[in-house]
Protein backbone atom coordinates (compact mmCIF):
# COMPACT_ATOMS: atom_id res chain seq x y z
CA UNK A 1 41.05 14.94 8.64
CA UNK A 2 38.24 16.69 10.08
CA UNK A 3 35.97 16.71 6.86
CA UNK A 4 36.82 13.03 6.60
CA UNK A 5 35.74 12.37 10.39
CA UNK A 6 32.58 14.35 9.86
CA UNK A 7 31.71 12.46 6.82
CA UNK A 8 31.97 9.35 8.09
CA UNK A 9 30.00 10.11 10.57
CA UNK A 10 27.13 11.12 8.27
CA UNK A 11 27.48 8.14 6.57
CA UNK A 12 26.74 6.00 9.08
CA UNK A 13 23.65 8.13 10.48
CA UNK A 14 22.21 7.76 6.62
CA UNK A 15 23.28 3.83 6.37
CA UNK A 16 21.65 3.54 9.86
CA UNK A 17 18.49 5.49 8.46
CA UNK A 18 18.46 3.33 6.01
CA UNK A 19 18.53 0.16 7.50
CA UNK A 20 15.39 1.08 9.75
CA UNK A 21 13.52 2.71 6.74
CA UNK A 22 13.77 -0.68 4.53
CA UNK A 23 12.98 -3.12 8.03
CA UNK A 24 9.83 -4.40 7.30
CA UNK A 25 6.95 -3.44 10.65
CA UNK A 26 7.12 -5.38 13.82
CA UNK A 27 5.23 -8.78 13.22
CA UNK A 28 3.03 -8.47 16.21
CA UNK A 29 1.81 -5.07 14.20
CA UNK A 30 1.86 -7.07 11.39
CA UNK A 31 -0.37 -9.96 12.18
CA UNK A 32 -2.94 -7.03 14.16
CA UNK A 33 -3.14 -4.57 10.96
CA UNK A 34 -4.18 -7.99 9.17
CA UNK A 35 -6.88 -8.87 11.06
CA UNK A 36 -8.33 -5.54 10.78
CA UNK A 37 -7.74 -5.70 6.97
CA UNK A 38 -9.37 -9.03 6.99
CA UNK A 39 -12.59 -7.38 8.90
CA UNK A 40 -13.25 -4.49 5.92
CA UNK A 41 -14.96 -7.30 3.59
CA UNK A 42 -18.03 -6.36 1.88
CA UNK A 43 -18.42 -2.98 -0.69
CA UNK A 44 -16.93 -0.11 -0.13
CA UNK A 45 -18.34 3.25 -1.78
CA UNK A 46 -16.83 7.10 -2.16
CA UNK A 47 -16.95 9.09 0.90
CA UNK A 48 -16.87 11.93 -1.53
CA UNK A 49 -16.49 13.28 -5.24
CA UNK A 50 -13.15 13.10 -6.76
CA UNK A 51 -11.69 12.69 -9.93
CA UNK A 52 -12.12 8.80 -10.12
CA UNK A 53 -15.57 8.35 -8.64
CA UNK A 54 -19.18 10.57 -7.29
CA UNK A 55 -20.02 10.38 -4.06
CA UNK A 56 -21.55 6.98 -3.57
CA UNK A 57 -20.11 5.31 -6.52
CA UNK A 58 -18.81 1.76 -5.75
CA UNK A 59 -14.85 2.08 -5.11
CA UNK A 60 -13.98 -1.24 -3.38
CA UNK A 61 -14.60 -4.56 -2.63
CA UNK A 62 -12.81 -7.03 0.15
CA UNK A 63 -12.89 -10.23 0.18
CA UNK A 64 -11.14 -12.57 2.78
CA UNK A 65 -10.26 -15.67 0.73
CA UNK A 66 -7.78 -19.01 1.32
CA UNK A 67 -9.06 -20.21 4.45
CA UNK A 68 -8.70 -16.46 5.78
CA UNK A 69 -4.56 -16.23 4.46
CA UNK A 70 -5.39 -13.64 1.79
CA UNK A 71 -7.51 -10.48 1.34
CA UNK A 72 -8.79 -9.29 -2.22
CA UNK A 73 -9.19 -5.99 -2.74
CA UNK A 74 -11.22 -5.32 -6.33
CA UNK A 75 -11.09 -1.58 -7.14
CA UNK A 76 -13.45 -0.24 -9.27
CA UNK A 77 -15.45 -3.39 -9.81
CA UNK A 78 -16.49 -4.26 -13.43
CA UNK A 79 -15.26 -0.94 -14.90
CA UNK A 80 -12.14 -0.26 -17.24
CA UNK A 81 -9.92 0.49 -14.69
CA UNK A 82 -10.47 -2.46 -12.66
CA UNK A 83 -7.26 -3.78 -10.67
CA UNK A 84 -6.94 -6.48 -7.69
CA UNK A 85 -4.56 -5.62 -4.76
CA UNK A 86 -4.28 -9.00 -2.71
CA UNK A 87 -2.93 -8.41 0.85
CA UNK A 88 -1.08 -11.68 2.91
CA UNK A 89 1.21 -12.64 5.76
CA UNK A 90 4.67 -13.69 4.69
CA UNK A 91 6.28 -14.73 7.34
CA UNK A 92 6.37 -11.75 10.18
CA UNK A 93 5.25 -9.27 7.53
CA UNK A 94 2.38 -7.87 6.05
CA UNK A 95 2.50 -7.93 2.04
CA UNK A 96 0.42 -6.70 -0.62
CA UNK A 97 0.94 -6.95 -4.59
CA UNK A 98 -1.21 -4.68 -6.88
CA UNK A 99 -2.11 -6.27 -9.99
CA UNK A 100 -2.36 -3.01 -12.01
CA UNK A 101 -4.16 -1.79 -15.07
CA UNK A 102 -0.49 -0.50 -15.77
CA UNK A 103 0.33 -4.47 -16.79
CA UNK A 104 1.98 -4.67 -13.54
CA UNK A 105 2.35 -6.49 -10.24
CA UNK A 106 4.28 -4.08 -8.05
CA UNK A 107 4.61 -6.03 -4.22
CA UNK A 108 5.11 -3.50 -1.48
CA UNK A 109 5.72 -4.36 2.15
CA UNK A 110 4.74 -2.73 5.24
CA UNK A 111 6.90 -0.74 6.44
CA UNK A 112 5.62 0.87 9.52
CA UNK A 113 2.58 0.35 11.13
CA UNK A 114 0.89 2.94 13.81
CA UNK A 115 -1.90 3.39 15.17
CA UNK A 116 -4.61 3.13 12.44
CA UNK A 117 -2.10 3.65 9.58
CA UNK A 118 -0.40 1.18 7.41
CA UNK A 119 2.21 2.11 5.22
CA UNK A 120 3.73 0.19 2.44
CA UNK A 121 6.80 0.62 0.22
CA UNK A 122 7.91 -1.05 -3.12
CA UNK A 123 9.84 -4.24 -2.27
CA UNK A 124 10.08 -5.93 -5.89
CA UNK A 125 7.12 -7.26 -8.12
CA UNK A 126 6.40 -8.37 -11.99
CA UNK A 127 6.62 -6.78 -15.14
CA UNK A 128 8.78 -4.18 -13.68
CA UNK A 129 12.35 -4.36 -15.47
CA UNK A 130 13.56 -1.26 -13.78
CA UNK A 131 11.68 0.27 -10.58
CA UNK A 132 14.53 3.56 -10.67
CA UNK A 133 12.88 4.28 -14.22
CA UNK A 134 9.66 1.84 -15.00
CA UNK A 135 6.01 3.10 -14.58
CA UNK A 136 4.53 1.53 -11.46
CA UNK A 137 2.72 2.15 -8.04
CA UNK A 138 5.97 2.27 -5.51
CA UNK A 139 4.02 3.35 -1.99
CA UNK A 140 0.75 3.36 -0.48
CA UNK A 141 -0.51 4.16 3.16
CA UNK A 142 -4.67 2.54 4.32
CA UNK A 143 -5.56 4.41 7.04
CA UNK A 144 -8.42 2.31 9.16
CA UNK A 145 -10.50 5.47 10.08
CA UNK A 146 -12.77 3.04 11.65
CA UNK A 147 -15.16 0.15 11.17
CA UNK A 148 -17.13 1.63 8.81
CA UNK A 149 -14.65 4.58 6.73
CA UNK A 150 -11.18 3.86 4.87
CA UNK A 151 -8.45 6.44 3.31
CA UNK A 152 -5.92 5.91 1.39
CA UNK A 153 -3.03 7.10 -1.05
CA UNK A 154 -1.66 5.43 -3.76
CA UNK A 155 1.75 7.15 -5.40
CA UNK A 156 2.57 5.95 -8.69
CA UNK A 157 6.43 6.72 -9.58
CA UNK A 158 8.67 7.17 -13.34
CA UNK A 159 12.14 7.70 -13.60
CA UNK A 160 11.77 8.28 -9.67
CA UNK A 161 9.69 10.75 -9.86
CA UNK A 162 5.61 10.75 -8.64
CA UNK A 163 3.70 11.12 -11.59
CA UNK A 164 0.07 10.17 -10.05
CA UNK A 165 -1.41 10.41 -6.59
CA UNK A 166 -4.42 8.75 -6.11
CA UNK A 167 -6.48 8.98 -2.64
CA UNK A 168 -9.23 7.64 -1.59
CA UNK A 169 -11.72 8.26 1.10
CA UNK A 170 -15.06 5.69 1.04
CA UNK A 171 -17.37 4.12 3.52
CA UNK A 172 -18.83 0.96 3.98
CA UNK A 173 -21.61 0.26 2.07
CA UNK A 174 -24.92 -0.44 4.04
């Protein structure tokens, strides 16, 4: 009777977990952490060297679009690896959907937004048959260092496990 009682009662702690983990963010955070994504258009370049991209090298491009309901994000602009990531409002939350060199179009929602940092989890999208074992991009976090600097982390996921990480750090260009 005990281990039943005490089970239960972990149960609901998890389902309650749960619950808050999958709420999309506040839609007063929401609507804010859109504006300030709307503000980062122009070219963004790396920060730094990494495996991607040298120091300097183009990374990003925003682009408010739709009488200012949608943000484009071009990554790696005019390259092979090109992919769009178009950020909008849906009702109280913040969306994005990654149209991915993978053949893809995961859509992950914001799940929590503080301070500076936005993160987003996988909340459906195209081409994916099965997220628990299909090849896709399943969270990312954009950190708005400031007007001018950006990081962020992409995590790619198969058979529920990460099998790429991809930050980025760049700057505005000037």
């Amino acid at each position: 009777m005990k281990t039943t009682r005490i089970t239960l009662t972990t149960l609901a702690v998890l389902v309650a977990w749960a619950a808050l983990v999958t709420q999309p963010a506040p839609a007063a955070d929401a609507a804010d952490a859109f504006d300030r994504l709307k503000a980062l258009e122009g070219d963004w370049v790396a920060a730094t060297d990494g495996p991607m991209t040298k120091k300097g090298d183009l990374v990003s491009r925003y682009r408010v679009t739709a009488a200012g309901t949608a943000v484009i994000e071009t990554n790696y602009p005019g390259t092979d690896h090109e992919m769009v990531t178009v950020y909008y409002s849906e009702g109280d939350s913040l969306v994005l959907e990654h149209f991915c060199m993978e053949g893809n179009q995961p859509r992950m929602r914001a799940r929590s937004i503080e301070g500076s940092t936005i993160r987003f989890a996988y909340d459906g999208g195209g081409n994916i048959d099965d997220p628990r074992t299909d090849r896709h991009m399943h969270s990312a976090w954009v950190e708005l260092v400031g007007p001018d600097e950006l990081r962020s982390e992409w995590t790619e996921l198969e058979n529920g496990e990460p099998v790429l990480v991809v930050p980025s750090h760049v700057v505005r260009k000037h």
